[in-house]
C-alpha atoms as a PDB file:
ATOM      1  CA  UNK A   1     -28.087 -20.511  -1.892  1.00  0.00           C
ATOM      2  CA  UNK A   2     -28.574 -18.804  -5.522  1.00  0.00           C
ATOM      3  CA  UNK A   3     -24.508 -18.014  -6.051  1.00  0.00           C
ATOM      4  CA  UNK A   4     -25.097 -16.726  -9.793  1.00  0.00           C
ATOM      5  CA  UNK A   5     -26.526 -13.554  -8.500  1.00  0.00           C
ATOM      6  CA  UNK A   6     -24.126 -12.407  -6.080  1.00  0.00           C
ATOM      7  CA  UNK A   7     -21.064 -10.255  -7.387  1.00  0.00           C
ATOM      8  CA  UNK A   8     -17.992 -11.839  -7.679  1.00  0.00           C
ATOM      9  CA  UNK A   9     -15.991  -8.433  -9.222  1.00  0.00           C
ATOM     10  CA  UNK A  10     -13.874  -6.975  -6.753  1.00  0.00           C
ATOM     11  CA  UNK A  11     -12.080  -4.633  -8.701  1.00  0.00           C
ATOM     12  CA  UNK A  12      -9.954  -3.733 -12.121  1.00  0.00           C
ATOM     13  CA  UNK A  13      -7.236  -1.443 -12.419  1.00  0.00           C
ATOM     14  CA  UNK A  14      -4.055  -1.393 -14.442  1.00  0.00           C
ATOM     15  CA  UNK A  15      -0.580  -2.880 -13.454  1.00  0.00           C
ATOM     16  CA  UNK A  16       1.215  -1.148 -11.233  1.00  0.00           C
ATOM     17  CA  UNK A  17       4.908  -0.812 -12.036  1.00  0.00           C
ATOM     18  CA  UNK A  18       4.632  -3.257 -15.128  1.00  0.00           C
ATOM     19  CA  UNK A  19       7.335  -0.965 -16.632  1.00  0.00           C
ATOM     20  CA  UNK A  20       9.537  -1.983 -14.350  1.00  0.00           C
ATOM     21  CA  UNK A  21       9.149  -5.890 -14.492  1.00  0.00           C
ATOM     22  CA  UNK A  22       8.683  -8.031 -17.379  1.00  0.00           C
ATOM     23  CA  UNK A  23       6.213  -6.374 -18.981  1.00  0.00           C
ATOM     24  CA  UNK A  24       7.353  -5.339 -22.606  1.00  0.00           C
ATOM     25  CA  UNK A  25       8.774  -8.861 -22.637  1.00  0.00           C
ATOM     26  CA  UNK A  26       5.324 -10.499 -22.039  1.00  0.00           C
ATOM     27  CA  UNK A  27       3.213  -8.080 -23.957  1.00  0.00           C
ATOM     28  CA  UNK A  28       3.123  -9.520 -26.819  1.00  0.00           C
ATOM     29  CA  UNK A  29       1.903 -12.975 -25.588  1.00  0.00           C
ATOM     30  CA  UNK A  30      -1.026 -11.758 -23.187  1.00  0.00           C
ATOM     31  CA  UNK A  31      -4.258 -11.669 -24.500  1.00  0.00           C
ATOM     32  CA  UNK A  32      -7.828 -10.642 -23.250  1.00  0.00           C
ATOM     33  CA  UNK A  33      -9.386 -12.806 -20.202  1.00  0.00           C
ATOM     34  CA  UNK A  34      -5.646 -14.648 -19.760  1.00  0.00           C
ATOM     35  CA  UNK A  35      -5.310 -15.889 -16.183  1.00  0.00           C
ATOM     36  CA  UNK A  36      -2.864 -14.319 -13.924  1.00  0.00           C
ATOM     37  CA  UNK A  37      -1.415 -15.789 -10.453  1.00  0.00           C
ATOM     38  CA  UNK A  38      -1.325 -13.335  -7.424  1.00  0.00           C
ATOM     39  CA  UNK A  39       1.880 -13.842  -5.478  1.00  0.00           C
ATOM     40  CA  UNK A  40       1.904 -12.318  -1.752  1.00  0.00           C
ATOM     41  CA  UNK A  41       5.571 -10.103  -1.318  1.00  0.00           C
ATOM     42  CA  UNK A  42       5.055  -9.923   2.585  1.00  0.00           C
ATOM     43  CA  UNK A  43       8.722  -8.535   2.887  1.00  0.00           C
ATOM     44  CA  UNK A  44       8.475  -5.926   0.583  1.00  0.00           C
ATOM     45  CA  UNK A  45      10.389  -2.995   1.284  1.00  0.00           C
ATOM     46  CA  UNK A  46       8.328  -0.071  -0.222  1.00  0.00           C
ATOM     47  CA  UNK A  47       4.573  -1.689   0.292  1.00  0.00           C
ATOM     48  CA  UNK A  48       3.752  -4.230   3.250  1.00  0.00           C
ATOM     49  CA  UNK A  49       0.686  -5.452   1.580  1.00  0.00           C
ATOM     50  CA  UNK A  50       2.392  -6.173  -1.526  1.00  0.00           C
ATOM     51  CA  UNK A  51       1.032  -8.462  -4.099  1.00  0.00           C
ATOM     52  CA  UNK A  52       2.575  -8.902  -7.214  1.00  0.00           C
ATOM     53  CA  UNK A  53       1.020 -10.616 -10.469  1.00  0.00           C
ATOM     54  CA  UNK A  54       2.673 -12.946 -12.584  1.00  0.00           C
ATOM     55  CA  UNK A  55       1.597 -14.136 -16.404  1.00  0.00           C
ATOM     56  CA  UNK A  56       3.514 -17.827 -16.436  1.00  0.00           C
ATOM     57  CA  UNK A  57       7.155 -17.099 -14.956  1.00  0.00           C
ATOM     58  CA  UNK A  58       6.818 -13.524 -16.201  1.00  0.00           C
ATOM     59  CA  UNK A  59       6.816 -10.724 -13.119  1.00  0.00           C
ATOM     60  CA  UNK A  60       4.053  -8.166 -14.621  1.00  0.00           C
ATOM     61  CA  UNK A  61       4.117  -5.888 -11.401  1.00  0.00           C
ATOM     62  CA  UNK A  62       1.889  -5.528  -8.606  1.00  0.00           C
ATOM     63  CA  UNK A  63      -1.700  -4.676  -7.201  1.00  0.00           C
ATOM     64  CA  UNK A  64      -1.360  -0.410  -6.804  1.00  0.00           C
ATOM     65  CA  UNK A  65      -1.037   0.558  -3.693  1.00  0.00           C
ATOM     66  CA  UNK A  66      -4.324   1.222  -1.969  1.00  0.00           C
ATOM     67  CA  UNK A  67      -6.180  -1.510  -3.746  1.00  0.00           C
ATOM     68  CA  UNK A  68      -4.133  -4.282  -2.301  1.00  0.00           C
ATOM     69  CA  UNK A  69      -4.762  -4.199   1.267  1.00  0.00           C
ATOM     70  CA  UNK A  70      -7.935  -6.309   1.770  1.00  0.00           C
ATOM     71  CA  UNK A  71      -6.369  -8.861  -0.809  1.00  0.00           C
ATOM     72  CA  UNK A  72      -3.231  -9.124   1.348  1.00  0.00           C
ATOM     73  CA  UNK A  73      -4.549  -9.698   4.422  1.00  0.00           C
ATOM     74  CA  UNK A  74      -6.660 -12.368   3.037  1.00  0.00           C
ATOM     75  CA  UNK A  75      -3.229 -14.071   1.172  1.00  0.00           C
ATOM     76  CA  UNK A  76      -1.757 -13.720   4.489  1.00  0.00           C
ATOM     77  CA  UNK A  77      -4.959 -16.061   6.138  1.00  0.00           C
ATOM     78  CA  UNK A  78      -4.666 -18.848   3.398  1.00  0.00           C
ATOM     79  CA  UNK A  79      -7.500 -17.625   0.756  1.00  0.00           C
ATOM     80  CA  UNK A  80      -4.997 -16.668  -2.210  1.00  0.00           C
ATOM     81  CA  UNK A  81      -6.772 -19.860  -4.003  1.00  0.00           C
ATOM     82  CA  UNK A  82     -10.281 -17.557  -3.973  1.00  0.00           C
ATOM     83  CA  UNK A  83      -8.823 -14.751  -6.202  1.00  0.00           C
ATOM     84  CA  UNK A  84      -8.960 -15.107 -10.186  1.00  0.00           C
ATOM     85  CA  UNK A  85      -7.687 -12.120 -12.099  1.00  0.00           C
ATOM     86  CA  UNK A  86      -7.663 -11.901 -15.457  1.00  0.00           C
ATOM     87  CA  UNK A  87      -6.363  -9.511 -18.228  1.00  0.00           C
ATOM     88  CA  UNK A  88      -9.203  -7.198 -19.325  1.00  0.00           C
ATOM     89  CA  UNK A  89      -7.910  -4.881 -22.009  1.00  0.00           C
ATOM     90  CA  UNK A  90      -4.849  -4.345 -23.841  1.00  0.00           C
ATOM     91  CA  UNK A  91      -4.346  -0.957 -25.131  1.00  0.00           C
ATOM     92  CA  UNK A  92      -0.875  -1.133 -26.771  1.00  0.00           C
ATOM     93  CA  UNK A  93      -0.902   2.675 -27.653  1.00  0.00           C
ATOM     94  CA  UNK A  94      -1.210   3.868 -24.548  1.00  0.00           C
ATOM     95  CA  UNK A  95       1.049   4.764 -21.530  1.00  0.00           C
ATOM     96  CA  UNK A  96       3.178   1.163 -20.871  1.00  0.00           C
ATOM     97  CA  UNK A  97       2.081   1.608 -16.908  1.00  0.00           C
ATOM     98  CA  UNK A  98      -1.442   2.053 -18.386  1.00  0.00           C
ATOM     99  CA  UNK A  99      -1.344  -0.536 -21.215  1.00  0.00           C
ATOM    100  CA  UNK A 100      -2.615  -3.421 -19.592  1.00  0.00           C
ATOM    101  CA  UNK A 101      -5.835  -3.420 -17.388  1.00  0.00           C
ATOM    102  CA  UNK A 102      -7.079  -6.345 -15.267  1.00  0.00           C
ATOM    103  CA  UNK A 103     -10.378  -7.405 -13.670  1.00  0.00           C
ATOM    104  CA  UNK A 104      -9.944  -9.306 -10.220  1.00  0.00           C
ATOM    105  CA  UNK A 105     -12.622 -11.329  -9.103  1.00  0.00           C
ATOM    106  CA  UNK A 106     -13.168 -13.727  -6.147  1.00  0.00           C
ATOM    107  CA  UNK A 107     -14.640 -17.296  -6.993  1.00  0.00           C
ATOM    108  CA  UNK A 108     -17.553 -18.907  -5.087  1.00  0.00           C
ATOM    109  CA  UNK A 109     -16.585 -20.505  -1.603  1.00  0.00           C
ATOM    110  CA  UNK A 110     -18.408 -23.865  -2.972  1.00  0.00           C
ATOM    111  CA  UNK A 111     -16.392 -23.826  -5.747  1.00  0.00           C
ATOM    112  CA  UNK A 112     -13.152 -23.290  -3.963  1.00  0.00           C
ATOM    113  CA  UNK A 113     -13.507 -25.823  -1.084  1.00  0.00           C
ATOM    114  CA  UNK A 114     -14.849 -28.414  -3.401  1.00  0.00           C
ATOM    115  CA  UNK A 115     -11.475 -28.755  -5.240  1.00  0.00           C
ATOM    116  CA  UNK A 116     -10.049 -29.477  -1.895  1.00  0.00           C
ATOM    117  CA  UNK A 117     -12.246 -32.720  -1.402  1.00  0.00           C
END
């Protein structure tokens, strides 16, 4: 099966709550198409299908609300190693909840399960 032409992209949004976390501390050491980690928050008090994103050991914020859900319940089943988000644009000017934006994709099963072998 021809992988290269299927879309991998399953969304980009900005940050949600990265005012809140460590995100004017990490600013200034992000940079366009840096990888983030996707942490599942199962016990989260305010969202159940909570997944927050981390640059290194800095807490950026989360998924918003809404665009999480499907990513969740697939953290929740074992596939967290299929998502790869990166940062997409920095916009320092702007808003701090709307200065960084990030592109999540999922990677190719075959590439996935091979690292497992």
């Amino acid at each position: 099966m021809n992988t290269s032409k299927i879309e991998r992209h399953i969304g980009n949004f900005n940050i949600a709550g990265f005012t809140y976390w460590d995100g004017c501390i990490a600013l200034d050491k992000l940079r366009i198409g840096a990888r983030l980690r996707l942490e599942r928050e199962s016990e989260n008090r305010f969202d159940p299908y909570a997944v927050a994103i981390y640059f290194g050991e800095y807490k950026l914020g989360y998924i918003p609300e809404g665009s999480n859900r499907v990513v969740s319940q697939l953290m929740d089943l074992g596939y967290g190693e299929i998502f790869d988000m990166r940062v997409q644009r920095l916009q320092l000017d702007a808003h701090p909840e709307k200065q960084v934006s990030v592109v999540l994709f999922v990677t190719p099963a075959h590439k996935v399960f091979n690292r497992c072998k």
